[in-house]
N, C-alpha and C. Protein backbone atom coordinates (compact mmCIF):
# COMPACT_ATOMS: atom_id res chain seq x y z
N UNK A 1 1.41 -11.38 -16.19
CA UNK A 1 0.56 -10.95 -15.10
C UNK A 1 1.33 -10.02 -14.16
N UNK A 2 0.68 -8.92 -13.69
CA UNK A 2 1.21 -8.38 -12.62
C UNK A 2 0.49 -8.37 -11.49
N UNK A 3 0.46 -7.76 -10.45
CA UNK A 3 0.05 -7.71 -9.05
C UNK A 3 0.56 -6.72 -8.59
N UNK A 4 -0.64 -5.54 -8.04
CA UNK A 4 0.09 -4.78 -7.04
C UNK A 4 -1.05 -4.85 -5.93
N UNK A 5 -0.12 -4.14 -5.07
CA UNK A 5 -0.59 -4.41 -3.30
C UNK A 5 -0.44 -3.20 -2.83
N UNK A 6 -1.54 -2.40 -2.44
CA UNK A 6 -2.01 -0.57 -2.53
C UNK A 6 -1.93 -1.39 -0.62
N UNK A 7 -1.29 -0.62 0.38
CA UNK A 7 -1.46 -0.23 1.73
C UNK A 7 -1.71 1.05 2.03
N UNK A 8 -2.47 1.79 2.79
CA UNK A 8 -2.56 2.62 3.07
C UNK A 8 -2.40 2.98 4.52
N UNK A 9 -1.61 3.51 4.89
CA UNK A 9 -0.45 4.11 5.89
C UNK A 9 -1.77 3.56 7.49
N UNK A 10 -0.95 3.48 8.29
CA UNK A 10 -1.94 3.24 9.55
C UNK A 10 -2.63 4.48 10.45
N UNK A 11 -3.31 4.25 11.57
CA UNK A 11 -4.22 5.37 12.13
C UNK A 11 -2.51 6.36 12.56
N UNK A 12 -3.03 7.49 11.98
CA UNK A 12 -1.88 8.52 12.91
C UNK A 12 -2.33 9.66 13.59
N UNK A 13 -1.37 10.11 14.56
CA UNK A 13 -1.51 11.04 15.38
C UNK A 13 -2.06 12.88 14.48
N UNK A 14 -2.74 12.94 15.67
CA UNK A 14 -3.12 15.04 14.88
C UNK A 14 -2.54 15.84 16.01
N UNK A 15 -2.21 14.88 17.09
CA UNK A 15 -1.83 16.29 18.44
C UNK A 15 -0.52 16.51 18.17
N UNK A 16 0.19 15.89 17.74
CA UNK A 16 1.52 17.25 17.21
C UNK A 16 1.62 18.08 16.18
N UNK A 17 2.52 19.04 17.04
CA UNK A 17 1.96 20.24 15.99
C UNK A 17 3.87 20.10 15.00
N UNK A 18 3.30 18.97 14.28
CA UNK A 18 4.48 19.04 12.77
C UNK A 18 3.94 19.18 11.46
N UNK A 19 4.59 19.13 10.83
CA UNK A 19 4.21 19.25 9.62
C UNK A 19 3.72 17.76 9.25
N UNK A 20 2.56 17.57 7.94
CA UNK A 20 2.02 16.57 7.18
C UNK A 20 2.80 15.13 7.77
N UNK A 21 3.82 15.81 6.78
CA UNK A 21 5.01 14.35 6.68
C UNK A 21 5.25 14.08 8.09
N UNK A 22 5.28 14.44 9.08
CA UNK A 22 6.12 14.32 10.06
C UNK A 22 4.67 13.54 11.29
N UNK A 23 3.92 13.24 10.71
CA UNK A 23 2.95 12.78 11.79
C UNK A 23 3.06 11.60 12.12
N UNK A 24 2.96 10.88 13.28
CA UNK A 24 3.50 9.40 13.56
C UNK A 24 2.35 8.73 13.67
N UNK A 25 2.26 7.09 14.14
CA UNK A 25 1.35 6.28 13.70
C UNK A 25 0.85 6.53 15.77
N UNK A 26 -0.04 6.25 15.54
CA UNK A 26 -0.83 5.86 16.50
C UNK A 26 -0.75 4.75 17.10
N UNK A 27 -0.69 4.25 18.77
CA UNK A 27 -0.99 2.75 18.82
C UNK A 27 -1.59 1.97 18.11
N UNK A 28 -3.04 2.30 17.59
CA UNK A 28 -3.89 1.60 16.94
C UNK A 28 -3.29 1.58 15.64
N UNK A 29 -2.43 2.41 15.25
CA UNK A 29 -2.07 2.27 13.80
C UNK A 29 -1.06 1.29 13.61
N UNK A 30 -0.22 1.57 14.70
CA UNK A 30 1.16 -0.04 14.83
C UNK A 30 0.42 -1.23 14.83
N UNK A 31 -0.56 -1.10 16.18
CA UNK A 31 -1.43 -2.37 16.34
C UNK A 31 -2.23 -2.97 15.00
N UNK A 32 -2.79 -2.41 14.52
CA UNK A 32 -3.42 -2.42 13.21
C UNK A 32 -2.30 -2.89 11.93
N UNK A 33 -1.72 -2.20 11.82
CA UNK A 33 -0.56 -2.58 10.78
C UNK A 33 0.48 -3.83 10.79
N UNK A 34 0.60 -4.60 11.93
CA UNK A 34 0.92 -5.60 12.45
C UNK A 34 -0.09 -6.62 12.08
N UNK A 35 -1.57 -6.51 12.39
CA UNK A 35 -2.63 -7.35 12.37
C UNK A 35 -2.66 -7.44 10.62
N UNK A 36 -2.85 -6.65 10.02
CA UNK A 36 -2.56 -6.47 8.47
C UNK A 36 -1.83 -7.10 8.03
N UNK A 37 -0.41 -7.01 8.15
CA UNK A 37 0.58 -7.70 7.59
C UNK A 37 0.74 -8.91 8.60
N UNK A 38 0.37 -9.43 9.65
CA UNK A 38 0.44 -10.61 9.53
C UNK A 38 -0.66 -11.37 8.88
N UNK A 39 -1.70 -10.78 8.37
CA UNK A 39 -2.67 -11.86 7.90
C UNK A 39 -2.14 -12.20 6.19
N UNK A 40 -1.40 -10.78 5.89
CA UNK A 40 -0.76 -10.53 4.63
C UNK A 40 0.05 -11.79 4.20
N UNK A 41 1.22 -12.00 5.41
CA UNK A 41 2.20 -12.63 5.41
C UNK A 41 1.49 -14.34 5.62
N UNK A 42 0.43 -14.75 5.60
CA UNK A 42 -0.29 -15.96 5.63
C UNK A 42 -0.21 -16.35 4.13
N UNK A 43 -0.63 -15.40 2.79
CA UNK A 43 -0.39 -15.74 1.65
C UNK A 43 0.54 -16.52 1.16
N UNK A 44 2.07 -16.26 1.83
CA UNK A 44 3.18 -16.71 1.66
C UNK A 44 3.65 -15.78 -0.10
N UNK A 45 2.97 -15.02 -0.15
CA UNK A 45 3.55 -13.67 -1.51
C UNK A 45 4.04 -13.05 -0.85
N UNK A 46 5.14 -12.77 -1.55
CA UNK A 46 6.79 -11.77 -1.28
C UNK A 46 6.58 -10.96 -2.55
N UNK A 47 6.47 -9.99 -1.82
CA UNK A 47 6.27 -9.10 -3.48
C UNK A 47 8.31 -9.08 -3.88
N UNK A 48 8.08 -8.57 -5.69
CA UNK A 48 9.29 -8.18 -6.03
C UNK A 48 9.86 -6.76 -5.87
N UNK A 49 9.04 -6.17 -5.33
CA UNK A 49 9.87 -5.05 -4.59
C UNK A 49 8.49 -4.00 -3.80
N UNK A 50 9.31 -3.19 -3.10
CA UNK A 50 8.24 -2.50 -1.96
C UNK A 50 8.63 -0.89 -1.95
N UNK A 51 7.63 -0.03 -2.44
CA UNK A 51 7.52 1.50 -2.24
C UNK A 51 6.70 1.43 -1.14
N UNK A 52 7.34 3.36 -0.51
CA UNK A 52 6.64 3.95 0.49
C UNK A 52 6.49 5.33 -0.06
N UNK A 53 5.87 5.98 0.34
CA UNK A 53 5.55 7.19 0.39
C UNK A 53 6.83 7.73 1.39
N UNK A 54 7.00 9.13 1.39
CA UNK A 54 8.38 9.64 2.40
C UNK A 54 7.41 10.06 3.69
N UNK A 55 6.30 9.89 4.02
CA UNK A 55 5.80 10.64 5.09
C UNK A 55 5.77 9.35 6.39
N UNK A 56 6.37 10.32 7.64
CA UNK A 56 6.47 9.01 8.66
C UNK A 56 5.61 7.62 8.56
N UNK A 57 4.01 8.06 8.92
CA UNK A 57 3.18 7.32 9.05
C UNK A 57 3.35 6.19 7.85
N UNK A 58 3.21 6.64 6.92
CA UNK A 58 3.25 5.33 5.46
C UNK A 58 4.76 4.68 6.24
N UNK A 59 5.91 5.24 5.78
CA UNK A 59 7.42 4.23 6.11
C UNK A 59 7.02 3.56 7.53
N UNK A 60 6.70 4.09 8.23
CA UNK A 60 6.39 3.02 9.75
C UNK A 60 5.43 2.01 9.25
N UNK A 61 4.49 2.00 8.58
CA UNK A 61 3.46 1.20 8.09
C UNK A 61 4.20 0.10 7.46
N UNK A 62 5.06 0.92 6.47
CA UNK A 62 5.72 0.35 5.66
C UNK A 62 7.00 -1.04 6.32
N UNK A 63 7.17 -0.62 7.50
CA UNK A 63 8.59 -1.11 8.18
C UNK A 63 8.40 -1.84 8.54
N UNK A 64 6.73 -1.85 9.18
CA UNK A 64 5.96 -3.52 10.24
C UNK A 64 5.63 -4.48 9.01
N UNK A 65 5.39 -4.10 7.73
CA UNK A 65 5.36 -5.21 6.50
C UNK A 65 6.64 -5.80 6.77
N UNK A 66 7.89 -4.96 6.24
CA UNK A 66 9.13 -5.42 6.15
C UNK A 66 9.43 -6.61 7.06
N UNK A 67 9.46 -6.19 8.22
CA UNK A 67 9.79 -7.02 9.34
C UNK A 67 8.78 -8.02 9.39
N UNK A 68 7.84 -8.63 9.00
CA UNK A 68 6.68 -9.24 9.43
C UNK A 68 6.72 -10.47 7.68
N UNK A 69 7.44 -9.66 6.68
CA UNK A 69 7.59 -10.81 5.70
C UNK A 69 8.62 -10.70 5.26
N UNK A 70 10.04 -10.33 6.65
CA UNK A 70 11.36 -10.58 5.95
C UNK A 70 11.67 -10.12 4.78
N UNK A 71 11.24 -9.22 3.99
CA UNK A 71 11.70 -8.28 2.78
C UNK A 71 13.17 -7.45 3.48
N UNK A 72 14.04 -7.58 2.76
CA UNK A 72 15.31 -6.86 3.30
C UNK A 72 15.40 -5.86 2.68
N UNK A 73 15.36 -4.74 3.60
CA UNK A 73 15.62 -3.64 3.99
C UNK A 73 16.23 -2.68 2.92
N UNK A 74 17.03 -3.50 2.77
CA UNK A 74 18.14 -2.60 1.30
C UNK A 74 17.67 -2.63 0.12
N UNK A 75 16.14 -3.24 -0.18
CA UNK A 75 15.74 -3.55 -1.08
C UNK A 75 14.05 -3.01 -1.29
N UNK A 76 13.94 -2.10 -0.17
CA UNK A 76 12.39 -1.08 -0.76
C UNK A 76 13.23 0.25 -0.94
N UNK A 77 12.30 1.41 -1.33
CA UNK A 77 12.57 2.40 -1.86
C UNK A 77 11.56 3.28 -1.02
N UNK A 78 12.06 4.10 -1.27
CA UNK A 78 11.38 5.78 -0.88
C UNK A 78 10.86 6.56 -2.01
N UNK A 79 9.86 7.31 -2.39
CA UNK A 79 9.33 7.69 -3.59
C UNK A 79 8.18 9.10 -3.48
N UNK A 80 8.89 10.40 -3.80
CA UNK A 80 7.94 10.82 -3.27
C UNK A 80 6.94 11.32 -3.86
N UNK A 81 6.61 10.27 -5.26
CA UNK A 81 5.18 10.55 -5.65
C UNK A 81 4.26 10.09 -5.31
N UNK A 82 4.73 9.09 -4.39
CA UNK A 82 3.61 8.25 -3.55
C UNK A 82 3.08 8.87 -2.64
N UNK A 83 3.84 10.46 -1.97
CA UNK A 83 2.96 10.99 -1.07
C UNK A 83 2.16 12.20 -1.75
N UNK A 84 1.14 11.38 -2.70
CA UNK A 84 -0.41 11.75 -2.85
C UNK A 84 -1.60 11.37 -2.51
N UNK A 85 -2.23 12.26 -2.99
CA UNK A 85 -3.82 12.24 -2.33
C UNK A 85 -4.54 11.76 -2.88
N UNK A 86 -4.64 12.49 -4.29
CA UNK A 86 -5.92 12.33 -5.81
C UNK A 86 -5.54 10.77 -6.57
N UNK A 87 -4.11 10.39 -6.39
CA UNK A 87 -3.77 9.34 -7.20
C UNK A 87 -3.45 9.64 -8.29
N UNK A 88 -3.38 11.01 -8.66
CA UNK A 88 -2.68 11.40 -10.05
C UNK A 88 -1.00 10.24 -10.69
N UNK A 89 -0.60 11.39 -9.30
CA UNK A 89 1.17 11.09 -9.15
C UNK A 89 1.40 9.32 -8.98
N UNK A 90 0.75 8.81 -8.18
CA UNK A 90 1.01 7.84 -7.46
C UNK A 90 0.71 6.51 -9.15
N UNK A 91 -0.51 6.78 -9.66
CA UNK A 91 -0.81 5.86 -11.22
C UNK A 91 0.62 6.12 -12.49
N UNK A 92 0.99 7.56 -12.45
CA UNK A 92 1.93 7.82 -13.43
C UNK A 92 3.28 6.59 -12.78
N UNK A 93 3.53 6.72 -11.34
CA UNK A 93 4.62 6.02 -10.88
C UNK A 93 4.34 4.65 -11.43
N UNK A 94 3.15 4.07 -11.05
CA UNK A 94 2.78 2.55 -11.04
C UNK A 94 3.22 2.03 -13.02
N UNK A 95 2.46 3.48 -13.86
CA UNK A 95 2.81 2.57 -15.43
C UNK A 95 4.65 3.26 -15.42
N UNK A 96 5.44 3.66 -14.81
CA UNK A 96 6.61 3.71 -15.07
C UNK A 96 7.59 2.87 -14.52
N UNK A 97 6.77 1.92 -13.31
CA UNK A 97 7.72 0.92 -12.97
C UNK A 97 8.49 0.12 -13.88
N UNK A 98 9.19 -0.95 -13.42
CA UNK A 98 10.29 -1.34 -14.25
C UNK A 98 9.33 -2.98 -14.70
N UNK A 99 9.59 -3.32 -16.11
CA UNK A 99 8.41 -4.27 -16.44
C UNK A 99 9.29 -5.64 -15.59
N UNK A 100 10.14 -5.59 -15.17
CA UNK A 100 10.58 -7.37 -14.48
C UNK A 100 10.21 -7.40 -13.07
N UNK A 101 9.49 -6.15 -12.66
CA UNK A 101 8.97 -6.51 -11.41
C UNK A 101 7.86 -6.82 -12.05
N UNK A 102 6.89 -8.17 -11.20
CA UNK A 102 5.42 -8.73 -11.45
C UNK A 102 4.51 -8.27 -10.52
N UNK A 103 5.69 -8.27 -9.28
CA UNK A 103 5.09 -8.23 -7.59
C UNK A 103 4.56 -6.77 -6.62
N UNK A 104 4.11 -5.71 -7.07
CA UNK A 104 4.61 -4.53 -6.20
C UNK A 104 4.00 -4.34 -5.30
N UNK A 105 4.47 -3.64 -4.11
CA UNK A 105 3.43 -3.36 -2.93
C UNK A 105 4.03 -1.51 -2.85
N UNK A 106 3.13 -1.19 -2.70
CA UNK A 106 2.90 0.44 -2.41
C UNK A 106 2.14 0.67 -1.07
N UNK A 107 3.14 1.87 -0.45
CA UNK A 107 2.69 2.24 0.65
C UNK A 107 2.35 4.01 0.81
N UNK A 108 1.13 4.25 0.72
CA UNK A 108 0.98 5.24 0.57
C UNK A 108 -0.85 5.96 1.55
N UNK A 109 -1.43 6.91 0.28
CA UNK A 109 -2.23 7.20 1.34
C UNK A 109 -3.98 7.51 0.40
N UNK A 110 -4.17 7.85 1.47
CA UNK A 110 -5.72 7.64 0.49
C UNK A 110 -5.99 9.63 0.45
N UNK A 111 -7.09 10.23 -0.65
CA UNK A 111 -7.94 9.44 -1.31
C UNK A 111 -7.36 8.61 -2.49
N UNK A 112 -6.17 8.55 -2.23
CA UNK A 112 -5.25 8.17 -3.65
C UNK A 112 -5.33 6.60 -3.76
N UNK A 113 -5.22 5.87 -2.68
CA UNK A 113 -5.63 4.27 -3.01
C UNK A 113 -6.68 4.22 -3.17
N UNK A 114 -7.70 4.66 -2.58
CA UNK A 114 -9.61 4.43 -2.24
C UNK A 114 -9.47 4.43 -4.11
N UNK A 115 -9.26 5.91 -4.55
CA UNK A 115 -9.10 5.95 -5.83
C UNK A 115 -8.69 4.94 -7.18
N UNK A 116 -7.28 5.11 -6.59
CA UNK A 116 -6.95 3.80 -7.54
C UNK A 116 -7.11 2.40 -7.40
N UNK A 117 -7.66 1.51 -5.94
CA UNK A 117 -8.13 0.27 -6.09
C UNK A 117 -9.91 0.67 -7.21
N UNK A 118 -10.54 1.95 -6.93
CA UNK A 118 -11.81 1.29 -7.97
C UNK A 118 -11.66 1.65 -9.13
N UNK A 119 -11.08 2.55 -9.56
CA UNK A 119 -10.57 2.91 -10.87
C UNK A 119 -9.55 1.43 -11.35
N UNK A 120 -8.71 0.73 -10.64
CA UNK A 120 -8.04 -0.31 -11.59
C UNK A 120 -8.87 -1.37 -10.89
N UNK A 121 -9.34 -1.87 -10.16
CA UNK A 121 -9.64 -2.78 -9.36
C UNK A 121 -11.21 -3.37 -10.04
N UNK A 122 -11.58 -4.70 -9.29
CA UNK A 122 -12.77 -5.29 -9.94
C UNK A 122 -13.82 -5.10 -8.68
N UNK A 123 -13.41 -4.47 -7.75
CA UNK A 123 -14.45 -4.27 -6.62
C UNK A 123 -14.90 -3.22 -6.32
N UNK A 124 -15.79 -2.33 -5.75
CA UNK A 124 -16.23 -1.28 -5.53
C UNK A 124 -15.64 -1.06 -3.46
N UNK A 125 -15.26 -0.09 -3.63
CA UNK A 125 -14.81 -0.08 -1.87
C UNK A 125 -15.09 1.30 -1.77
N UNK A 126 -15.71 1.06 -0.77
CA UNK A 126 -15.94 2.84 -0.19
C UNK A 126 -15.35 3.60 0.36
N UNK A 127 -14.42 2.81 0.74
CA UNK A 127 -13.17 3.67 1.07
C UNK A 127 -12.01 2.32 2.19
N UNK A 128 -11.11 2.88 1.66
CA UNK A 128 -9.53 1.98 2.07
C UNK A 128 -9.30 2.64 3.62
N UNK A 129 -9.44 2.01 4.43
CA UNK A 129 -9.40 2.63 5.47
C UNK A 129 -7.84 2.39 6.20
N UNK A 130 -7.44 3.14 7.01
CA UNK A 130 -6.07 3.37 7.75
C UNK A 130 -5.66 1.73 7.54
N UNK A 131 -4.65 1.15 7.43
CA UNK A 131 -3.69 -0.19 7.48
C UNK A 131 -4.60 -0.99 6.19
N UNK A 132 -5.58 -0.19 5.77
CA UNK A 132 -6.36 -1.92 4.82
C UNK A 132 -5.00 -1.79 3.60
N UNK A 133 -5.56 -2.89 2.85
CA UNK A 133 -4.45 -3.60 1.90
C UNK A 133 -5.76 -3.68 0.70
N UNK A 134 -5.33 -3.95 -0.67
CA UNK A 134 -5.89 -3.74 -1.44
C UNK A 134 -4.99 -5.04 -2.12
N UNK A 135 -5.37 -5.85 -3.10
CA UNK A 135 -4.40 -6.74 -4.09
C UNK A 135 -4.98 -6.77 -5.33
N UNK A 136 -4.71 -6.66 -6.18
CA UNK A 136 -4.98 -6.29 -7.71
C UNK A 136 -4.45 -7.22 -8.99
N UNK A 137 -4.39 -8.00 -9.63
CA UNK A 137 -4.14 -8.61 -10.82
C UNK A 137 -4.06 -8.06 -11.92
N UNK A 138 -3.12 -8.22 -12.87
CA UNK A 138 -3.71 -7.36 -14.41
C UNK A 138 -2.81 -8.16 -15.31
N UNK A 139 -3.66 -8.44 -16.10
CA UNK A 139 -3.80 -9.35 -17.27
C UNK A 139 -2.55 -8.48 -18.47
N UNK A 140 -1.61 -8.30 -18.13
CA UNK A 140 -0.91 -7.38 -19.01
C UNK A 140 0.90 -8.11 -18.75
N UNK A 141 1.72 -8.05 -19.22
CA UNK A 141 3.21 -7.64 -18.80
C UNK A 141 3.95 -6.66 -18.99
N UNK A 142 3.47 -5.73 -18.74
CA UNK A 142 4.05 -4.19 -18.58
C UNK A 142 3.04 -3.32 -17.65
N UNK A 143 4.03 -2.45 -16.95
CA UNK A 143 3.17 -1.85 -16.07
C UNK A 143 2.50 -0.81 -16.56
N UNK A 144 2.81 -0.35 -17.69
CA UNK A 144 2.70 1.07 -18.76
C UNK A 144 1.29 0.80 -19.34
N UNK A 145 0.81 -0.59 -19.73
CA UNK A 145 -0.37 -0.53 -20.30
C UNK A 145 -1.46 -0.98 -19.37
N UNK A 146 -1.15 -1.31 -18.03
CA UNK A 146 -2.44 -1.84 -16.62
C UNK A 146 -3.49 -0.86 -16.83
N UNK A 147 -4.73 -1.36 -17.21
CA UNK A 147 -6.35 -0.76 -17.07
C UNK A 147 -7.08 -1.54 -15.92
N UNK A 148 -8.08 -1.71 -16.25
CA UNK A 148 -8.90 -2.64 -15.64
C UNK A 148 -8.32 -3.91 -15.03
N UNK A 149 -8.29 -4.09 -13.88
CA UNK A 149 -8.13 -5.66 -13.37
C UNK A 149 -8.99 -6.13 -12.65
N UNK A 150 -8.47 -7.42 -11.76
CA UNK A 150 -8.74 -7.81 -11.09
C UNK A 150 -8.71 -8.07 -9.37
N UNK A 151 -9.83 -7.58 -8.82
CA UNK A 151 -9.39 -7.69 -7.22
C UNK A 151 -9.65 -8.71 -6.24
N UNK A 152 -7.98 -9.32 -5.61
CA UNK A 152 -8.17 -10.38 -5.55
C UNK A 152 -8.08 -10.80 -3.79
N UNK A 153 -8.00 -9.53 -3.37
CA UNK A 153 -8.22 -9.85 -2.09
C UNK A 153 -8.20 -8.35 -1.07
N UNK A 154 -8.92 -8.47 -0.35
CA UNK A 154 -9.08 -6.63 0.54
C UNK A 154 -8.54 -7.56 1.95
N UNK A 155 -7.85 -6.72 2.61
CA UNK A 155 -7.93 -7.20 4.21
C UNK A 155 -7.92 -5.92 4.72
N UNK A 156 -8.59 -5.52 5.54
CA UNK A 156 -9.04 -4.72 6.39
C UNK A 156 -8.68 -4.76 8.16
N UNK A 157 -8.21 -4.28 9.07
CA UNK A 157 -8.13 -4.37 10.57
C UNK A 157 -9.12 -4.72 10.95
N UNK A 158 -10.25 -3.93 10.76
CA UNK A 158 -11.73 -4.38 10.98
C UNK A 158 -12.00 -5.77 11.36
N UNK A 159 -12.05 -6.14 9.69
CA UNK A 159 -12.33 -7.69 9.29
C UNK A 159 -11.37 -9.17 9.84
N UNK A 160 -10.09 -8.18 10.86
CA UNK A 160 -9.87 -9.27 11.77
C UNK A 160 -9.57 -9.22 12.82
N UNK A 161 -10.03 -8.05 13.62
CA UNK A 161 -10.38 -8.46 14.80
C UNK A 161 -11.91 -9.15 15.61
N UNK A 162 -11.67 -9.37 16.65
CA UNK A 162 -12.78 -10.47 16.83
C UNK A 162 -13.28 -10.09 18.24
C-alpha cells in the first residue's frame, strides 16, 4: 500500500511586485496552514518523507507541516518538478519515487493537485483550495504502477473553522 498526501501551498500575496516563486503566504495562508496541519497532525501519520515545490509560498506551507508534526528538517526535500500547474511534471515525480517510501506528502500547487487528487483519487473535488490536503491510498507497492485509488480523507480550512 502506498499513501500520498497532495497540500496545496496556502493563500499568498499578489502586491509584490516579484517574480512567481518569490510570492509569500498571506496571514490567512499561515493562519490556514497551521489550522490544516494541526487537524493533519490529529491522525498521528508521519509520512516517510516530505516534498515541496521551490516556490516560497508551497516551502512556508511546507515548514508549518514540519514544525506542527515534528518531521526533521534534514529529512524533506526541495523538487522542482513540483512547481507545476497541469500535473504533468509533478505525476512523472510521484511514479519515480523511491518504492520503500509508503508515506509521501507533497507540497505543491494547483491546477496540478485539483488535477491529480481526481485523476488518482476516489472523490470528485472541484477544486483543492489554498492549504486543503488531499490523502490518497493505492493498492499497489511501487510508486511506478499507482492508477486509480482511494480517497481517504480531504481537510479543507473551510471545513474547520467555526
Amino acid at each position: 500500500m502506498k499513501q500520498l498526501i497532495l497540500v496545496r501551498h496556502g493563500k499568498s500575496s499578489w502586491e509584490y511586485s516579484v517574480n512567481d516563486k518569490d510570492r509569500p503566504l498571506l496571514q490567512r495562508g499561515i493562519d490556514d496552514g497551521h489550522l490544516v496541519a494541526g487537524s493533519f497532525k490529529e491522525k498521528d501519520l508521519m509520512p516517510d518523507a516530505v516534498f515541496s515545490s521551490p516556490a516560497n509560498r508551497a516551502l512556508h506551507t511546507c515548514l508549518i507541516f514540519l514544525r506542527q508534526l515534528h518531521f526533521p528538517y534534514n529529512q524533506f526535500e526541495i523538487s522542482n518538478e513540483l512547481y507545476d500547474f497541469s500535473g504533468e511534471y509533478v505525476l512523472e515525480f510521484i511514479k519515480r519515487m523511491d518504492p520503500s517510501l509508503n508515506t509521501v506528502m507533497l507540497f505543491g500547487h494547483n491546477h496540478a493537485f485539483t488535477h491529480l487528487a481526481n485523476s488518482l483519487g476516489s472523490r470528485y473535488i472541484d477544486n483543492v483550495p489554498t492549504s486543503g490536503l488531499v490523502q490518497m491510498t493505492f493498492d499497489t507497492d511501487h510508486w511506478s504502477t499507482i492508477a486509480k485509488g482511494t480517497t481517504l480523507d480531504i481537510i479543507f480550512p473551510k471545513n474547520l473553522k467555526v
